[in-house]
PDB file of N, CA and C in Angstrom:
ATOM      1  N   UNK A   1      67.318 -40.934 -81.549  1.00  0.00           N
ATOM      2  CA  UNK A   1      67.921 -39.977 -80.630  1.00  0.00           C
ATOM      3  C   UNK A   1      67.525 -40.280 -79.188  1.00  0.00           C
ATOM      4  N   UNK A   2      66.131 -40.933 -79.340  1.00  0.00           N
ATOM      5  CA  UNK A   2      65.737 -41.214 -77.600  1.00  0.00           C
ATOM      6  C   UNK A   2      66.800 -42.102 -77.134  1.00  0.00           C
ATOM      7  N   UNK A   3      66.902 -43.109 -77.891  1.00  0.00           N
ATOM      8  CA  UNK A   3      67.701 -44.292 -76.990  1.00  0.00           C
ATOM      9  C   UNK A   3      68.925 -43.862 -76.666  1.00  0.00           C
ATOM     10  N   UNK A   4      69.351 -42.710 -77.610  1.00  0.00           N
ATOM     11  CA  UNK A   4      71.271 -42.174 -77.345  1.00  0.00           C
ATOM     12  C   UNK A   4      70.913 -41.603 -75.657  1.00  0.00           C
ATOM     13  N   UNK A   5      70.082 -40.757 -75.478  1.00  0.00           N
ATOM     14  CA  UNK A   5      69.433 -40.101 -74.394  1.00  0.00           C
ATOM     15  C   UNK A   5      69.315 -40.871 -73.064  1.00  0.00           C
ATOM     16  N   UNK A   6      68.683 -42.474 -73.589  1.00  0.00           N
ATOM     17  CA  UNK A   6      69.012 -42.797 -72.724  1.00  0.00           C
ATOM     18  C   UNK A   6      69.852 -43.623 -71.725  1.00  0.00           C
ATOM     19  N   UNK A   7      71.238 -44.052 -73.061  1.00  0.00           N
ATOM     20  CA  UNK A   7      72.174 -44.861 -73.060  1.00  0.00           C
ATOM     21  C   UNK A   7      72.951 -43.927 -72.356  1.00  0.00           C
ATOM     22  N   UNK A   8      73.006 -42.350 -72.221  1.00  0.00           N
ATOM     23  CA  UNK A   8      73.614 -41.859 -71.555  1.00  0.00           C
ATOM     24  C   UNK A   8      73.467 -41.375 -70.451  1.00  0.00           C
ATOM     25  N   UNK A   9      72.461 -41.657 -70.101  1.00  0.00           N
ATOM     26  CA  UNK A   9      71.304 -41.359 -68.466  1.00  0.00           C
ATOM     27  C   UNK A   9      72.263 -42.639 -67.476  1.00  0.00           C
ATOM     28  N   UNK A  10      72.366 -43.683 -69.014  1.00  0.00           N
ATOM     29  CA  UNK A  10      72.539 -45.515 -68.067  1.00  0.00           C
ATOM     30  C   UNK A  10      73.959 -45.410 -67.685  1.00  0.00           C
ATOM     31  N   UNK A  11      75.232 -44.512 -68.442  1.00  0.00           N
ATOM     32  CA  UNK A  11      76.389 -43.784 -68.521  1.00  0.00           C
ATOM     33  C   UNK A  11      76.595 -43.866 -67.224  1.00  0.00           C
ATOM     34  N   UNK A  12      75.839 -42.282 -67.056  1.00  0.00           N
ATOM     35  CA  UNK A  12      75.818 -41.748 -65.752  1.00  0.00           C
ATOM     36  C   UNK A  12      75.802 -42.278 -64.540  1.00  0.00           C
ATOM     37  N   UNK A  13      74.857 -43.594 -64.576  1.00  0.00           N
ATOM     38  CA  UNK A  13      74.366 -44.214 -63.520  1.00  0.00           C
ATOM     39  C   UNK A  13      75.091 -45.575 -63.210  1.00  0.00           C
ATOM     40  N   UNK A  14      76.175 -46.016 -64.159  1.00  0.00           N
ATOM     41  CA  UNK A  14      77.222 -46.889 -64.364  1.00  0.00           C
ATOM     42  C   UNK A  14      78.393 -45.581 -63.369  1.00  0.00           C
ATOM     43  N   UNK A  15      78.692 -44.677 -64.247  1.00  0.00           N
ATOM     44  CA  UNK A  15      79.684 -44.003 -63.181  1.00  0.00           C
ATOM     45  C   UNK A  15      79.984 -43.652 -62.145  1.00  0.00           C
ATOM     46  N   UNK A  16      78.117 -43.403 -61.656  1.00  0.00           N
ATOM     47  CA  UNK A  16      77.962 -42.902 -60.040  1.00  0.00           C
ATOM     48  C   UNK A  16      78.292 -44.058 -59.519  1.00  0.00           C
ATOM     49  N   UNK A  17      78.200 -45.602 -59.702  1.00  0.00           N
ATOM     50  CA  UNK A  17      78.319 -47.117 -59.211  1.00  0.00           C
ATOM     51  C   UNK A  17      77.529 -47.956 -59.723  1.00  0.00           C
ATOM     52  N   UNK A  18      76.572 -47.503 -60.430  1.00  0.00           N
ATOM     53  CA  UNK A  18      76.001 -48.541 -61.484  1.00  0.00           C
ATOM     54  C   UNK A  18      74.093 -48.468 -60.135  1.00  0.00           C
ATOM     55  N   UNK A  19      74.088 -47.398 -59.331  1.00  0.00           N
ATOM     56  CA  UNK A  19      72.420 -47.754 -58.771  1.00  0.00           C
ATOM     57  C   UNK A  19      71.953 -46.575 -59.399  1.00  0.00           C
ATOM     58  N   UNK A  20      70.920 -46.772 -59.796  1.00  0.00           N
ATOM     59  CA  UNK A  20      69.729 -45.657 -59.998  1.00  0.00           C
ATOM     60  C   UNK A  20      69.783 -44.383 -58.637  1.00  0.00           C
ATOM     61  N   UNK A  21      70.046 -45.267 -57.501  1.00  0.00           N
ATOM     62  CA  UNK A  21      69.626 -44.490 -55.965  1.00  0.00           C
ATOM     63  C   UNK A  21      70.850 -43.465 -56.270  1.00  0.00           C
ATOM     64  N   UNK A  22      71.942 -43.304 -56.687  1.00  0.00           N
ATOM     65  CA  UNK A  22      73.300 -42.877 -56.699  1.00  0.00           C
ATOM     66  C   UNK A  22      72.993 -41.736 -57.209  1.00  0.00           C
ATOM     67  N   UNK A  23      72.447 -41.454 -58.451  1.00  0.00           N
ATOM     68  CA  UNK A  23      71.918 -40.467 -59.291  1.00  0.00           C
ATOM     69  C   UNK A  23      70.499 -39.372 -58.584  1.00  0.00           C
ATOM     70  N   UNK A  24      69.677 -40.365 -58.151  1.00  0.00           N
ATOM     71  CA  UNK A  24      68.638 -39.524 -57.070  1.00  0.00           C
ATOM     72  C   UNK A  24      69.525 -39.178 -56.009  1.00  0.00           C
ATOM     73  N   UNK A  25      70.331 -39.192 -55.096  1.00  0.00           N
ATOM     74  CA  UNK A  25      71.264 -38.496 -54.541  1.00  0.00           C
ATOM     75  C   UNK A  25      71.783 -37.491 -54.509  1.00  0.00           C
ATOM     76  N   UNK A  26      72.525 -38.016 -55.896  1.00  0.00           N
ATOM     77  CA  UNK A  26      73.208 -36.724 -56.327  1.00  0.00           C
ATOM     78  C   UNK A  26      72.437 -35.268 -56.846  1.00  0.00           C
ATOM     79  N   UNK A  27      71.229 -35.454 -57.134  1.00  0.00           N
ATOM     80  CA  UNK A  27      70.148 -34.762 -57.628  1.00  0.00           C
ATOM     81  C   UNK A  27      69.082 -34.183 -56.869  1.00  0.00           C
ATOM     82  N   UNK A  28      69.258 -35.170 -55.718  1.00  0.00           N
ATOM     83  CA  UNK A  28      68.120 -34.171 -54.868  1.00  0.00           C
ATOM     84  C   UNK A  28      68.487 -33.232 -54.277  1.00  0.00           C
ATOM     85  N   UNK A  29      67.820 -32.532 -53.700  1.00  0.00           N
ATOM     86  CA  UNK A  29      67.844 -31.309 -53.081  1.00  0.00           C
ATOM     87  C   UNK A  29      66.617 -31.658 -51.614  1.00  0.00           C
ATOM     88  N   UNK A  30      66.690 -30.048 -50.768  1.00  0.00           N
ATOM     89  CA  UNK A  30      66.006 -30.387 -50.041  1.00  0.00           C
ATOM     90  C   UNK A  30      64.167 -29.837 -50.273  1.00  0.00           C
ATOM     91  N   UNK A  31      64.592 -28.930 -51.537  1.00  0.00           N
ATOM     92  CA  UNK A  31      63.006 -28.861 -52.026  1.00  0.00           C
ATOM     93  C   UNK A  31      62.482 -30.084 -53.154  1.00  0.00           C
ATOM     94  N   UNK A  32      63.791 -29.735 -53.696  1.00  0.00           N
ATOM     95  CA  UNK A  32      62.770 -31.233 -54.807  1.00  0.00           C
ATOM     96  C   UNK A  32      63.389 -32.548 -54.481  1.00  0.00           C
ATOM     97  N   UNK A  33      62.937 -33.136 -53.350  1.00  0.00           N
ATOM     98  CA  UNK A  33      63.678 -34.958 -53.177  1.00  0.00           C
ATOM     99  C   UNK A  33      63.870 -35.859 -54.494  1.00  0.00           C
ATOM    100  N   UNK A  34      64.890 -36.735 -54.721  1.00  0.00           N
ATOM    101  CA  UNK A  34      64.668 -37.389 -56.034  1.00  0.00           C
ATOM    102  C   UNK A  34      64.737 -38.632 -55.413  1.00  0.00           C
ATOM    103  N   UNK A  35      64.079 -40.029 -55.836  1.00  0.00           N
ATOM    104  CA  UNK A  35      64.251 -40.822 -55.266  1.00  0.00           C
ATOM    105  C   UNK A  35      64.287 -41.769 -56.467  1.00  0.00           C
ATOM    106  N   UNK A  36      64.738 -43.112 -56.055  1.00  0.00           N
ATOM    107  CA  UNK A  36      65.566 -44.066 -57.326  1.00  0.00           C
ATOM    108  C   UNK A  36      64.282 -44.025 -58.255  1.00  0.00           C
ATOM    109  N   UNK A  37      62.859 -44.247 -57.801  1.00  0.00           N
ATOM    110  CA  UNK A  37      61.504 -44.494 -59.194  1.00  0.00           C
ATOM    111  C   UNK A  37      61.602 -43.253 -59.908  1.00  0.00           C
ATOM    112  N   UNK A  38      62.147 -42.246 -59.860  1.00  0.00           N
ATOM    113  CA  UNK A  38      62.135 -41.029 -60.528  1.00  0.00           C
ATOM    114  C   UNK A  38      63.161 -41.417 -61.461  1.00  0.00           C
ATOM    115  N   UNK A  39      63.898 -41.964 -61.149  1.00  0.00           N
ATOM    116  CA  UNK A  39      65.514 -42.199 -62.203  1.00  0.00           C
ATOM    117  C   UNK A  39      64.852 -43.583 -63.524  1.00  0.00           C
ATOM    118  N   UNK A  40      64.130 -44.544 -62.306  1.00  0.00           N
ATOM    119  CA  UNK A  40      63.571 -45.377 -63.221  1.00  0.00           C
ATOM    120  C   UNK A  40      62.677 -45.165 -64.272  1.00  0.00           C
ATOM    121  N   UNK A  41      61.885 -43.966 -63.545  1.00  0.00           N
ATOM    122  CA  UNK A  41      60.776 -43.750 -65.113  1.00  0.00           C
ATOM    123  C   UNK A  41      61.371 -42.983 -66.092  1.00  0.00           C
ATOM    124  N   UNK A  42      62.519 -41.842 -65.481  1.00  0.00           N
ATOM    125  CA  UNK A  42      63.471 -41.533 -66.507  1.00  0.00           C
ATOM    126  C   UNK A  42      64.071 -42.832 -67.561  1.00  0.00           C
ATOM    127  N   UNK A  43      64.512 -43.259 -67.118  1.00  0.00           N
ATOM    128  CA  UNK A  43      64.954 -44.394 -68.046  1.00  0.00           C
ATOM    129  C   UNK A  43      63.853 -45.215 -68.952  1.00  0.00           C
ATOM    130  N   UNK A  44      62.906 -45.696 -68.422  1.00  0.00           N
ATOM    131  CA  UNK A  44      61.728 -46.803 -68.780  1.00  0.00           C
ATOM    132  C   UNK A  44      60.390 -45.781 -69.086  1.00  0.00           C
ATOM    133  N   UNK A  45      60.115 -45.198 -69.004  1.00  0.00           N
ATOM    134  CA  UNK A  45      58.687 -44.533 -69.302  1.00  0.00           C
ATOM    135  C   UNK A  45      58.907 -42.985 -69.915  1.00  0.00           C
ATOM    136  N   UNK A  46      59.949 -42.175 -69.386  1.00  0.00           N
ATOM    137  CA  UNK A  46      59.349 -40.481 -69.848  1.00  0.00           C
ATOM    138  C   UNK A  46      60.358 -40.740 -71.673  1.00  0.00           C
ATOM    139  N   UNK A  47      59.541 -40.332 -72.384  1.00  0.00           N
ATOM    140  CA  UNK A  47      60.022 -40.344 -73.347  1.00  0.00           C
ATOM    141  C   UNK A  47      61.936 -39.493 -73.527  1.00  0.00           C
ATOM    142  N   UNK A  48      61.705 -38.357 -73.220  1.00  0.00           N
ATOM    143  CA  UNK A  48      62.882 -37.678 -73.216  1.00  0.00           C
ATOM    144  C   UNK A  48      64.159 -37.367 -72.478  1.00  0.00           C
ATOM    145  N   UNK A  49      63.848 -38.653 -71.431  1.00  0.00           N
ATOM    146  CA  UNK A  49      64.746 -38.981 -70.234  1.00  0.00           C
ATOM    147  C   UNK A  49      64.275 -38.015 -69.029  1.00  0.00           C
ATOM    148  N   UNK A  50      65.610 -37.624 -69.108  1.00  0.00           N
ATOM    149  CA  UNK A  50      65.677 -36.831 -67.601  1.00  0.00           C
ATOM    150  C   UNK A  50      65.317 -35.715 -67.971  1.00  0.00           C
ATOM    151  N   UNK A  51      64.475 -35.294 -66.835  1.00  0.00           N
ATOM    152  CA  UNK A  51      64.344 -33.500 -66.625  1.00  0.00           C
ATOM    153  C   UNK A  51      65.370 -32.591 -67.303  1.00  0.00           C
ATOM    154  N   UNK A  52      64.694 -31.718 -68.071  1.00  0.00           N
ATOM    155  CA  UNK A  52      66.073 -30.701 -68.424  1.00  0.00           C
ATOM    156  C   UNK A  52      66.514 -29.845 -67.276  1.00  0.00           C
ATOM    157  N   UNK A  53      65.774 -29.364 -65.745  1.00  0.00           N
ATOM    158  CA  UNK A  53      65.934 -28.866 -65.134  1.00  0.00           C
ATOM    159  C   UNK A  53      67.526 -29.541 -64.162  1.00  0.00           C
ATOM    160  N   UNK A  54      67.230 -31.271 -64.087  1.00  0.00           N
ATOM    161  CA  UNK A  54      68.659 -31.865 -63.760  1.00  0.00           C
ATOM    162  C   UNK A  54      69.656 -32.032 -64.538  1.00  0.00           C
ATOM    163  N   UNK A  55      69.654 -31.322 -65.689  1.00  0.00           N
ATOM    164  CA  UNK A  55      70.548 -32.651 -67.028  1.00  0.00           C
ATOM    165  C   UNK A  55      71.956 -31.475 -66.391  1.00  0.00           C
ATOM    166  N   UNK A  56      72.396 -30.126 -65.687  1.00  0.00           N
ATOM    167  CA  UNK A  56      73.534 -29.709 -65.761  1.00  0.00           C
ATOM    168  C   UNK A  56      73.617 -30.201 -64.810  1.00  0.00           C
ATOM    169  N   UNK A  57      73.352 -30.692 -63.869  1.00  0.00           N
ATOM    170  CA  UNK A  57      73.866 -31.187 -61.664  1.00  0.00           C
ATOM    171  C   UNK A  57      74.197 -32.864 -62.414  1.00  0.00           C
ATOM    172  N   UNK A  58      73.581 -33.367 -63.333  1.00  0.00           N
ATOM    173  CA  UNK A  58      73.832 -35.126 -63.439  1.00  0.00           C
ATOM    174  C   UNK A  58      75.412 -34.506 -64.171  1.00  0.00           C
ATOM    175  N   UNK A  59      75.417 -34.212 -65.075  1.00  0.00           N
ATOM    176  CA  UNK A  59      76.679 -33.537 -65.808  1.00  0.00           C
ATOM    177  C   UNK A  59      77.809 -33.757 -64.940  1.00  0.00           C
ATOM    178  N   UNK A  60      77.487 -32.581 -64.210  1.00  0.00           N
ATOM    179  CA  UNK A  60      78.908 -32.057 -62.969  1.00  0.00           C
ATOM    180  C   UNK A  60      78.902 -33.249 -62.104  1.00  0.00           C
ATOM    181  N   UNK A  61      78.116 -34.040 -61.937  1.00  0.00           N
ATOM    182  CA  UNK A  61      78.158 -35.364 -60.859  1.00  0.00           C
ATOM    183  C   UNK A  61      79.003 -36.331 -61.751  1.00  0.00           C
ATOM    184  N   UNK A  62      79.341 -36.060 -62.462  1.00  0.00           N
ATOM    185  CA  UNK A  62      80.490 -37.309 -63.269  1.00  0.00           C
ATOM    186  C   UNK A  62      81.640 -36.295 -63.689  1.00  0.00           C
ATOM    187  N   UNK A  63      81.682 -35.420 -63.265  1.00  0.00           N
ATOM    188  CA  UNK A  63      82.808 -34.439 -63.703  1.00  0.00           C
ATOM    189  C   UNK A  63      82.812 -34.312 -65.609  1.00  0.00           C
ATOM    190  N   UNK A  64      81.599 -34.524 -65.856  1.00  0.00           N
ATOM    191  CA  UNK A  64      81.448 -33.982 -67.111  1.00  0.00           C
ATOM    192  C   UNK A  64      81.852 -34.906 -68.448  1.00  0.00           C
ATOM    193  N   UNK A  65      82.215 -36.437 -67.721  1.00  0.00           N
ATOM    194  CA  UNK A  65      82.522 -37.217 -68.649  1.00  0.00           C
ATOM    195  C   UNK A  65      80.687 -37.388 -69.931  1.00  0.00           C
ATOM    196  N   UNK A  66      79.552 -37.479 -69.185  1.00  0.00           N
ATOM    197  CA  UNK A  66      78.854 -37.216 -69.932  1.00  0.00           C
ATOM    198  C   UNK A  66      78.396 -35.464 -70.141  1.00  0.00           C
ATOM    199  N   UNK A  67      78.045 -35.010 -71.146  1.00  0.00           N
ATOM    200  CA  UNK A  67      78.127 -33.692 -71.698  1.00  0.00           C
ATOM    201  C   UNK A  67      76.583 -33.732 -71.786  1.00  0.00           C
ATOM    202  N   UNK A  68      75.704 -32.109 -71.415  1.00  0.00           N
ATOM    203  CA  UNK A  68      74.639 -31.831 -71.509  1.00  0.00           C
ATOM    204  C   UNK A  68      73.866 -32.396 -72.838  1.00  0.00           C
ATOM    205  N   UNK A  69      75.087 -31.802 -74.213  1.00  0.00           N
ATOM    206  CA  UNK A  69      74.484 -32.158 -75.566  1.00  0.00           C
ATOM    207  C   UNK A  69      74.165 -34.030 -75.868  1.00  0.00           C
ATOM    208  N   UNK A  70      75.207 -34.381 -74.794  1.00  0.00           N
ATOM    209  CA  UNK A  70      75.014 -36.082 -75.059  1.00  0.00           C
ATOM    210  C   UNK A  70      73.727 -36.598 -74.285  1.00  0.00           C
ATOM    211  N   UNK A  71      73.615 -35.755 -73.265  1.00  0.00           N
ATOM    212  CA  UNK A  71      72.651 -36.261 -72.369  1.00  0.00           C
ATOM    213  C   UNK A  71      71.114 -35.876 -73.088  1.00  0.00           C
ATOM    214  N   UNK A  72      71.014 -34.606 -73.515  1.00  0.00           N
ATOM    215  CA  UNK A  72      69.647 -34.237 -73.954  1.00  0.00           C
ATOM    216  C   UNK A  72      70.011 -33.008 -75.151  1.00  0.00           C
ATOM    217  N   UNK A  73      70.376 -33.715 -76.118  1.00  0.00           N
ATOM    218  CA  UNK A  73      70.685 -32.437 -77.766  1.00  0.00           C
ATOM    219  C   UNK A  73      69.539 -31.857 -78.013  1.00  0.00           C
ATOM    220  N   UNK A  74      67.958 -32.475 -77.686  1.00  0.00           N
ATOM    221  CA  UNK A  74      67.215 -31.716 -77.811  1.00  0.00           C
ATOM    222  C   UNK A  74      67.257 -30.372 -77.284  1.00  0.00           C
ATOM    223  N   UNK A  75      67.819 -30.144 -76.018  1.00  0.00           N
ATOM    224  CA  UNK A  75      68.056 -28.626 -75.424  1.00  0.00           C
ATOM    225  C   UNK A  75      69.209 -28.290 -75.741  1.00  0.00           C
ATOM    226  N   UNK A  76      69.713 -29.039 -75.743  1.00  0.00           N
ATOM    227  CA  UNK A  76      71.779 -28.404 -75.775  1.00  0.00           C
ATOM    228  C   UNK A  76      72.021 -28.862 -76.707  1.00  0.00           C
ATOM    229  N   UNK A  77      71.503 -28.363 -78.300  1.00  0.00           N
ATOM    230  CA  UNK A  77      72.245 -28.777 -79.542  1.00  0.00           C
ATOM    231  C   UNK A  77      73.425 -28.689 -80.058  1.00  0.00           C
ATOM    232  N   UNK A  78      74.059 -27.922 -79.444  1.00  0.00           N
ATOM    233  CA  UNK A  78      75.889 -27.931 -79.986  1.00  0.00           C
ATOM    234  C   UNK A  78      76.595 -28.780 -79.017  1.00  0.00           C
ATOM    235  N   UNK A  79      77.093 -29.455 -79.164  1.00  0.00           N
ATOM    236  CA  UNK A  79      78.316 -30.282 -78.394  1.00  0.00           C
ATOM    237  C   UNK A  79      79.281 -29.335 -77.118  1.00  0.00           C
ATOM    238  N   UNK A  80      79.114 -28.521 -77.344  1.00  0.00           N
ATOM    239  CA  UNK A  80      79.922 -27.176 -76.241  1.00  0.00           C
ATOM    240  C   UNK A  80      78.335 -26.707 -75.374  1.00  0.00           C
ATOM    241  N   UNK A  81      77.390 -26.971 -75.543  1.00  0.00           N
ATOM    242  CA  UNK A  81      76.171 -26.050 -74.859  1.00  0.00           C
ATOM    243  C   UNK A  81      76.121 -26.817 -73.487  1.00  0.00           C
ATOM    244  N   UNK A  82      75.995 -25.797 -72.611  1.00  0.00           N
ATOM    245  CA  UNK A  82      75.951 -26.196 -71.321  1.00  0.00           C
ATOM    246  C   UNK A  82      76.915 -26.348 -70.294  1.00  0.00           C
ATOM    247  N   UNK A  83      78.428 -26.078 -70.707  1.00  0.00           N
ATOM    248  CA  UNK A  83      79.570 -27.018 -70.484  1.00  0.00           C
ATOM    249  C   UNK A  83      80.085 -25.872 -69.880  1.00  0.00           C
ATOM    250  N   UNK A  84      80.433 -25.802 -68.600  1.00  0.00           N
ATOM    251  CA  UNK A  84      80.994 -24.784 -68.094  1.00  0.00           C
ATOM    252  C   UNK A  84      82.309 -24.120 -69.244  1.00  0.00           C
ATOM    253  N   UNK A  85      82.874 -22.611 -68.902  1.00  0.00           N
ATOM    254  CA  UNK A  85      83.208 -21.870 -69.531  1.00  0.00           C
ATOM    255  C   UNK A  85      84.931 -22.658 -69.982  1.00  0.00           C
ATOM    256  N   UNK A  86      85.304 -22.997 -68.591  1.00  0.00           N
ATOM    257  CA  UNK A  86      86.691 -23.343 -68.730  1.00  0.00           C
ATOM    258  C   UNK A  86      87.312 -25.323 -69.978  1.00  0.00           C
ATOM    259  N   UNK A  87      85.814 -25.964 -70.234  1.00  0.00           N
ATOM    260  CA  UNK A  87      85.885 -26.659 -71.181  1.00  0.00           C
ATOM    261  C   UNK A  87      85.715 -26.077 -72.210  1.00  0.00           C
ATOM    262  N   UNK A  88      84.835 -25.094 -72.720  1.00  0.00           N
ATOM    263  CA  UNK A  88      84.844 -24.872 -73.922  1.00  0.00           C
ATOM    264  C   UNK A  88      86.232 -24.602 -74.931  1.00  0.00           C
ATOM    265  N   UNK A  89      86.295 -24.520 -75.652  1.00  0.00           N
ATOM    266  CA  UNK A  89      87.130 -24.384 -76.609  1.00  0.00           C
ATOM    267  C   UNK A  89      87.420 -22.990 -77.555  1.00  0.00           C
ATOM    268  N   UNK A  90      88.000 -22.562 -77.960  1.00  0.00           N
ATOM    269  CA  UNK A  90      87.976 -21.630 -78.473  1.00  0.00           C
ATOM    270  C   UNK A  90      87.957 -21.730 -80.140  1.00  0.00           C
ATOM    271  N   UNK A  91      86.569 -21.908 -80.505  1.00  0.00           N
ATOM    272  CA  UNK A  91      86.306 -22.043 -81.613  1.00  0.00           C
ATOM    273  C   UNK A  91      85.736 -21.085 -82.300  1.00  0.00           C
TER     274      UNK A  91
END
């Protein structure tokens, strides 16, 4: 499950243009800065990828082609969790 986690972190970072820096961008803020070694140890060192605190802002930064549950099922175990109201489905 780690590596799905983080094949879809690498997704993300292919869509923004393929830099790590693209994703710290899109993610920082002006209290918490993200900078590209944060994306890298996401990928290469933290076991569970990315922060669950970023996994909905990386989401909406690709317009949702990757999905919270793809990005981290450990928090968002249903395939619909996380996904703004107007994707869900009426199941």
């Amino acid at each position: 499950m780690v590596s799905n986690m983080k094949k879809e972190l690498e997704k993300i970072i292919e869509l923004l243009g393929g830099k790590q820096q693209n994703l710290a961008d899109a993610l920082a803020t002006d209290e918490e800065p993200i900078k590209q070694a944060h994306v890298w140890n996401w990928l290469n060192v933290t076991v569970n990828g990315i922060p669950e605190r970023h996994v909905i802002k990386a989401c909406k930064s690709v317009n949702w082609q990757v999905t919270p549950h793809e990005l981290r099922p450990d928090i968002y175990p249903h395939p619909q969790d996380g996904l703004p109201d107007h994707m869900r489905s009426a199941a």
